[in-house]
N, C-alpha and C. Protein backbone atom coordinates (compact mmCIF):
# COMPACT_ATOMS: atom_id res chain seq x y z
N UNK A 1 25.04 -19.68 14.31
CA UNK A 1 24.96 -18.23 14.40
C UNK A 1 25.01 -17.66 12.98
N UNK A 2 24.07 -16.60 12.28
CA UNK A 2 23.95 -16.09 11.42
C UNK A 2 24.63 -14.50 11.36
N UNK A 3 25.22 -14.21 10.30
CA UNK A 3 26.00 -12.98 9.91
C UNK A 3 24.95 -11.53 11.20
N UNK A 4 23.48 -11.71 11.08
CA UNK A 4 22.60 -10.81 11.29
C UNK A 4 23.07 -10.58 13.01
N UNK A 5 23.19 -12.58 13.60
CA UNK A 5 23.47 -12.49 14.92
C UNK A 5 24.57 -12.01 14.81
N UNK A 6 25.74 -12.20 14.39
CA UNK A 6 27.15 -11.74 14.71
C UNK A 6 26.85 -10.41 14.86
N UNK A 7 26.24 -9.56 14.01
CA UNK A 7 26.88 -8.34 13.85
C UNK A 7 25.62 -7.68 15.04
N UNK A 8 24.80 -8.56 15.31
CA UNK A 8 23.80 -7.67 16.80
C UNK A 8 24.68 -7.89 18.27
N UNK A 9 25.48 -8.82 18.18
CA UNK A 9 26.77 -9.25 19.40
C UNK A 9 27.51 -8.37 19.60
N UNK A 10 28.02 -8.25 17.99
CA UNK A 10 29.48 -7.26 18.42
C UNK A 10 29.22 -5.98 18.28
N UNK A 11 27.90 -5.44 18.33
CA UNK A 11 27.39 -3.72 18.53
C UNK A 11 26.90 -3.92 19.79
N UNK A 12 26.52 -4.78 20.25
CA UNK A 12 25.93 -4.46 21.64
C UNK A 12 27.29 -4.30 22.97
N UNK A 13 28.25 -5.08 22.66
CA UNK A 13 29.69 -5.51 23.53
C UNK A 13 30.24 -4.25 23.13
N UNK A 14 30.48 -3.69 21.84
CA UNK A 14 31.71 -2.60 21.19
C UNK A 14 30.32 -1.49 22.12
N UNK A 15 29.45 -1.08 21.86
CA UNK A 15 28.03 0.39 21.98
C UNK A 15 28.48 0.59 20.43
N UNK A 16 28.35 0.04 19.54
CA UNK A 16 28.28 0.92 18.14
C UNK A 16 27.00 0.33 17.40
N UNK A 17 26.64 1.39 16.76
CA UNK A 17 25.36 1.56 15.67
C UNK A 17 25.84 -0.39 14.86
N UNK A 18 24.49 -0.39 14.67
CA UNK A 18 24.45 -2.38 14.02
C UNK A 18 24.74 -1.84 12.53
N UNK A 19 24.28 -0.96 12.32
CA UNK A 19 25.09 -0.22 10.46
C UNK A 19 26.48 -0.28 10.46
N UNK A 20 26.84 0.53 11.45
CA UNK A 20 28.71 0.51 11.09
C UNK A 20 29.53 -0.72 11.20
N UNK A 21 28.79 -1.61 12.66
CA UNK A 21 29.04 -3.05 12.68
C UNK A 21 29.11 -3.87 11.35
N UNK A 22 27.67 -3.77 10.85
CA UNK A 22 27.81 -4.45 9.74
C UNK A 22 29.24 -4.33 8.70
N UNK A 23 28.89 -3.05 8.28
CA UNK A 23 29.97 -2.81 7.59
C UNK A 23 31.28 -2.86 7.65
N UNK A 24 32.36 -3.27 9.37
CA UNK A 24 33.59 -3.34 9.09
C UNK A 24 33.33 -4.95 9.69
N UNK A 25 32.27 -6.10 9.72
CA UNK A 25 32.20 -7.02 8.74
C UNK A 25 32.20 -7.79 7.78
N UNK A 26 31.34 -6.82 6.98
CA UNK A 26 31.52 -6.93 5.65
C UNK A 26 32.98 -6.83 4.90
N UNK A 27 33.81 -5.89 5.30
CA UNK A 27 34.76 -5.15 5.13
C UNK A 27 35.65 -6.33 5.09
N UNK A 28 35.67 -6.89 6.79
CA UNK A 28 36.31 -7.66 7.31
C UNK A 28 36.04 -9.28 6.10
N UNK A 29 35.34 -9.94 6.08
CA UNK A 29 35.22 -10.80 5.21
C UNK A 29 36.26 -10.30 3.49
N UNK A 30 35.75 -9.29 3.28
CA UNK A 30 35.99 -8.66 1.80
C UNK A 30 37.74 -8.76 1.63
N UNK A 31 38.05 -8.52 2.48
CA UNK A 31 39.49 -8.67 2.73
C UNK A 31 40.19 -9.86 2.29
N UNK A 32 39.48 -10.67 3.72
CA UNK A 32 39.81 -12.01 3.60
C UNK A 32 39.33 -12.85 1.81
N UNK A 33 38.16 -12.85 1.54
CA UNK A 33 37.83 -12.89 0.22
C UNK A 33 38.91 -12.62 -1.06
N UNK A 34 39.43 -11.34 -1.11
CA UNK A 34 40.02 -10.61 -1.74
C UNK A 34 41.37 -11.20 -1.89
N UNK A 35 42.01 -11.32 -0.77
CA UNK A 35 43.17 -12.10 -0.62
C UNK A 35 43.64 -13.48 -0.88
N UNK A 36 42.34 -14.09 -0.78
CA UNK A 36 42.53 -15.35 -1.51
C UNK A 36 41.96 -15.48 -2.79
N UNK A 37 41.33 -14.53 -3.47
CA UNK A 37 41.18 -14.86 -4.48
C UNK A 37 42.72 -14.26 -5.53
N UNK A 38 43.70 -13.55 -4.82
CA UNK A 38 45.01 -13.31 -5.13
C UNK A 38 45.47 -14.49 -4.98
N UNK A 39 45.20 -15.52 -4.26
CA UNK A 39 46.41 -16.60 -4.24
C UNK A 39 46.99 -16.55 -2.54
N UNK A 40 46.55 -15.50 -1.76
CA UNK A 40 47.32 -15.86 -0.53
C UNK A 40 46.43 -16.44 0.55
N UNK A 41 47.13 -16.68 1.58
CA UNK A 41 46.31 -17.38 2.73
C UNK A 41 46.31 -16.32 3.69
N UNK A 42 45.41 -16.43 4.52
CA UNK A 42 45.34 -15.53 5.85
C UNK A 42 45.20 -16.24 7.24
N UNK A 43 46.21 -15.14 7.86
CA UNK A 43 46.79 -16.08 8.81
C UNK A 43 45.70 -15.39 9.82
N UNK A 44 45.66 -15.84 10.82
CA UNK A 44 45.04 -15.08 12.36
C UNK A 44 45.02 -16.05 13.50
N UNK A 45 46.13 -15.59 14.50
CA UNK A 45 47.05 -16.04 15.41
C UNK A 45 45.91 -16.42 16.19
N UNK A 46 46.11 -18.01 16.81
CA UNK A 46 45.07 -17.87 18.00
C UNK A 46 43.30 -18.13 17.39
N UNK A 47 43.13 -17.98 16.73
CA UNK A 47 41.50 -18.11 16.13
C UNK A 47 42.17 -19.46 14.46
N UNK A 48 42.83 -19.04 13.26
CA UNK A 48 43.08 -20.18 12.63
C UNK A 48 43.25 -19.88 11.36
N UNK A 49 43.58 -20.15 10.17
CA UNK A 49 43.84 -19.84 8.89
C UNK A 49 43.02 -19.69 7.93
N UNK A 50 42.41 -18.91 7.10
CA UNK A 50 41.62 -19.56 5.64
C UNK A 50 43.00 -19.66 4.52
N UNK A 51 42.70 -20.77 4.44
CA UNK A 51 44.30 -21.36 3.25
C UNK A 51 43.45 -21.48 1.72
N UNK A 52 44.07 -21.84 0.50
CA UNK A 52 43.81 -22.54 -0.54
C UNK A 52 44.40 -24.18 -0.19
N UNK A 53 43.42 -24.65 -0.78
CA UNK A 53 43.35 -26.03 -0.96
C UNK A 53 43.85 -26.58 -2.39
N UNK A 54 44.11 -27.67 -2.46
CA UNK A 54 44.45 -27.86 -4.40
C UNK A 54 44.21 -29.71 -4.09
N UNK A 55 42.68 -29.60 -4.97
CA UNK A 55 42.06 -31.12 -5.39
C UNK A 55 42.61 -31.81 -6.31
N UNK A 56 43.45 -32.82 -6.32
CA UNK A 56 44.23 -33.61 -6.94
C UNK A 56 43.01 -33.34 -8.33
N UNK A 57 43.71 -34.23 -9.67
CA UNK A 57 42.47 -34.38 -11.06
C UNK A 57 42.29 -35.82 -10.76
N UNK A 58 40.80 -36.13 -10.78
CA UNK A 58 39.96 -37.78 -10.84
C UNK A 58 39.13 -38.09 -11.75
N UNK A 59 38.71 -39.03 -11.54
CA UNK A 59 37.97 -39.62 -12.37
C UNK A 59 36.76 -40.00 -11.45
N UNK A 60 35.38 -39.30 -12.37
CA UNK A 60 34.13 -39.62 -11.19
C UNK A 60 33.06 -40.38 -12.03
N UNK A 61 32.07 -40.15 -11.55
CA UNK A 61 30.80 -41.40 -12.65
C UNK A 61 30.05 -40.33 -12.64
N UNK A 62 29.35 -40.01 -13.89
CA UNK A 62 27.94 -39.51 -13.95
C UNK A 62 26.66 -40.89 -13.87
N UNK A 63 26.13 -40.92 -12.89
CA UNK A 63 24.99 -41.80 -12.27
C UNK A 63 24.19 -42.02 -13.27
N UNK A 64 23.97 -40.78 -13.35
CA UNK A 64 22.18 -40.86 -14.47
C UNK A 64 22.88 -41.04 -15.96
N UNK A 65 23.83 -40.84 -16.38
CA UNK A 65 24.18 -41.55 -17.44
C UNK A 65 25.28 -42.86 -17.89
N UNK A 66 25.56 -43.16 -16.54
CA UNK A 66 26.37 -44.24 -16.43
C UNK A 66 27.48 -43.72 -17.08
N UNK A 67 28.51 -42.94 -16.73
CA UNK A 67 29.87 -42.53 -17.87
C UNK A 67 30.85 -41.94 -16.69
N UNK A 68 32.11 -42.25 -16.81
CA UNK A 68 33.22 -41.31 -16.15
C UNK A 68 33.37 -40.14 -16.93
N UNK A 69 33.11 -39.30 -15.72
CA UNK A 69 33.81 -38.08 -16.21
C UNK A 69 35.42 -37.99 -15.51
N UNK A 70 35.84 -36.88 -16.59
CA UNK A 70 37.26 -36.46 -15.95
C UNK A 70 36.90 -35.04 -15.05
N UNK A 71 37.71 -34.76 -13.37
CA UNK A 71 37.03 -34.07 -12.77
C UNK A 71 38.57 -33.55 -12.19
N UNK A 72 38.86 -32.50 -13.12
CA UNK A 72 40.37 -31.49 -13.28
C UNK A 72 40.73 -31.10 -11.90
N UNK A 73 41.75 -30.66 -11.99
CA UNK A 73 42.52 -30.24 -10.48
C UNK A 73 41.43 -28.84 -10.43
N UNK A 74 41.22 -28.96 -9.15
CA UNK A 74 41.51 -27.03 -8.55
C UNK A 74 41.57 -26.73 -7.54
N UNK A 75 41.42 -25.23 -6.96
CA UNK A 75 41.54 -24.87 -6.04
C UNK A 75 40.12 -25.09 -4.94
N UNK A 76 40.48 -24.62 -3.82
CA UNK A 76 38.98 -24.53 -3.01
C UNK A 76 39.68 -23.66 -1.59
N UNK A 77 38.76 -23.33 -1.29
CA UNK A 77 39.23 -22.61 0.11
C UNK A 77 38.75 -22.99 1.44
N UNK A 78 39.63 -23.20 2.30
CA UNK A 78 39.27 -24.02 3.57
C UNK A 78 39.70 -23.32 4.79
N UNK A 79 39.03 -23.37 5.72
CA UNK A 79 39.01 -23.46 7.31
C UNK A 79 40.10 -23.93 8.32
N UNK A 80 41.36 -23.79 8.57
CA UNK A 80 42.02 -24.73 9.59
C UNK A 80 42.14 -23.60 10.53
N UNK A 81 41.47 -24.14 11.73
CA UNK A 81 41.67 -23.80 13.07
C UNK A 81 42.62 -23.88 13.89
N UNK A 82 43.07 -22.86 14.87
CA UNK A 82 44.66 -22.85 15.44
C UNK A 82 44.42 -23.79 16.29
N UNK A 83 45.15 -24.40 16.55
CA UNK A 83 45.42 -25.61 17.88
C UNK A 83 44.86 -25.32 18.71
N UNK A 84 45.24 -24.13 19.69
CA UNK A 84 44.25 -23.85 20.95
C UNK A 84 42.98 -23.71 20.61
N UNK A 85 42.56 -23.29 19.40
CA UNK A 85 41.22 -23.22 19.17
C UNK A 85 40.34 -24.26 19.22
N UNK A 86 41.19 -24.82 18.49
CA UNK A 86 40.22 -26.52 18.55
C UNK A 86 40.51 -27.22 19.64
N UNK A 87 41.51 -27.19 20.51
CA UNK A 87 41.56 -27.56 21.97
C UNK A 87 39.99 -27.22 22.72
N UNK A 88 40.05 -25.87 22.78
CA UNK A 88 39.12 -25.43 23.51
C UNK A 88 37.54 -25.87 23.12
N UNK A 89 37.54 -26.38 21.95
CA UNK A 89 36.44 -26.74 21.03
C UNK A 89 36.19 -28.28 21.60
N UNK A 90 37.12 -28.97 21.34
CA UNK A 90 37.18 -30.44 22.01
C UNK A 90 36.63 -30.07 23.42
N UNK A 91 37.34 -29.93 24.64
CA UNK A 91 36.86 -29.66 25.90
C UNK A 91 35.74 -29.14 25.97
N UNK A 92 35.30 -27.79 25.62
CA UNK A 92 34.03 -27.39 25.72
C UNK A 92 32.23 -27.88 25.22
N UNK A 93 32.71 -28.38 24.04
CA UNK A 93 31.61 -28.58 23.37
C UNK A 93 31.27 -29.65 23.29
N UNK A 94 29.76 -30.40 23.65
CA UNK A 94 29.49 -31.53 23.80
C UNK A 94 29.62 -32.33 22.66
N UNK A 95 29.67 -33.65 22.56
CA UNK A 95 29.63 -34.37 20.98
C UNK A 95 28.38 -34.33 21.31
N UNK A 96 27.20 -34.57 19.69
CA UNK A 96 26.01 -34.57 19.47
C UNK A 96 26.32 -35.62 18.76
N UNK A 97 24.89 -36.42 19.50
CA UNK A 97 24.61 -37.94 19.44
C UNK A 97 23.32 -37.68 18.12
């Protein structure tokens, strides 16, 4: 599903204009965005978290020049889904072969 579909779903279910939709989308992301680029996580009960992540520092190979690089700690931002969520995800959704 693409941002374009989301926001033609939730104007047709809410009756609101696909403009204003968009926008407390947008809004809605910007938030979330915003907040982790402060350093915090966001919680949302029932649906699942966007957290910060922290990538240990390694050591990787550059291929095409045969050499380790050093590949520093950082951050990244990730996805964990609430339990029931992914319950319902397991049961419902077929595995693809």
């Amino acid at each position: 599903m693409t941002k374009a579909e989301l926001v033609t779903i939730i104007s047709g279910k809410l009756g609101t204009e696909k403009n204003e939709t968009q926008k407390i989308i947008e809004a809605f992301m910007q938030e979330i965005r915003g907040a982790m680029l402060e350093g915090d996580n966001v919680y949302l009960r029932g649906f699942g978290s966007f957290i910060i992540k922290t990538r240990a520092a390694k050591t990787g190979r550059n291929i095409s020049k045969n050499t380790a690089i050093d590949i520093p700690a950082h951050n990244i931002p990730a996805f964990k889904p609430a339990k029931s969520f992914s319950d319902k995800v397991k049961a419902k959704v077929p595995v693809k072969k």
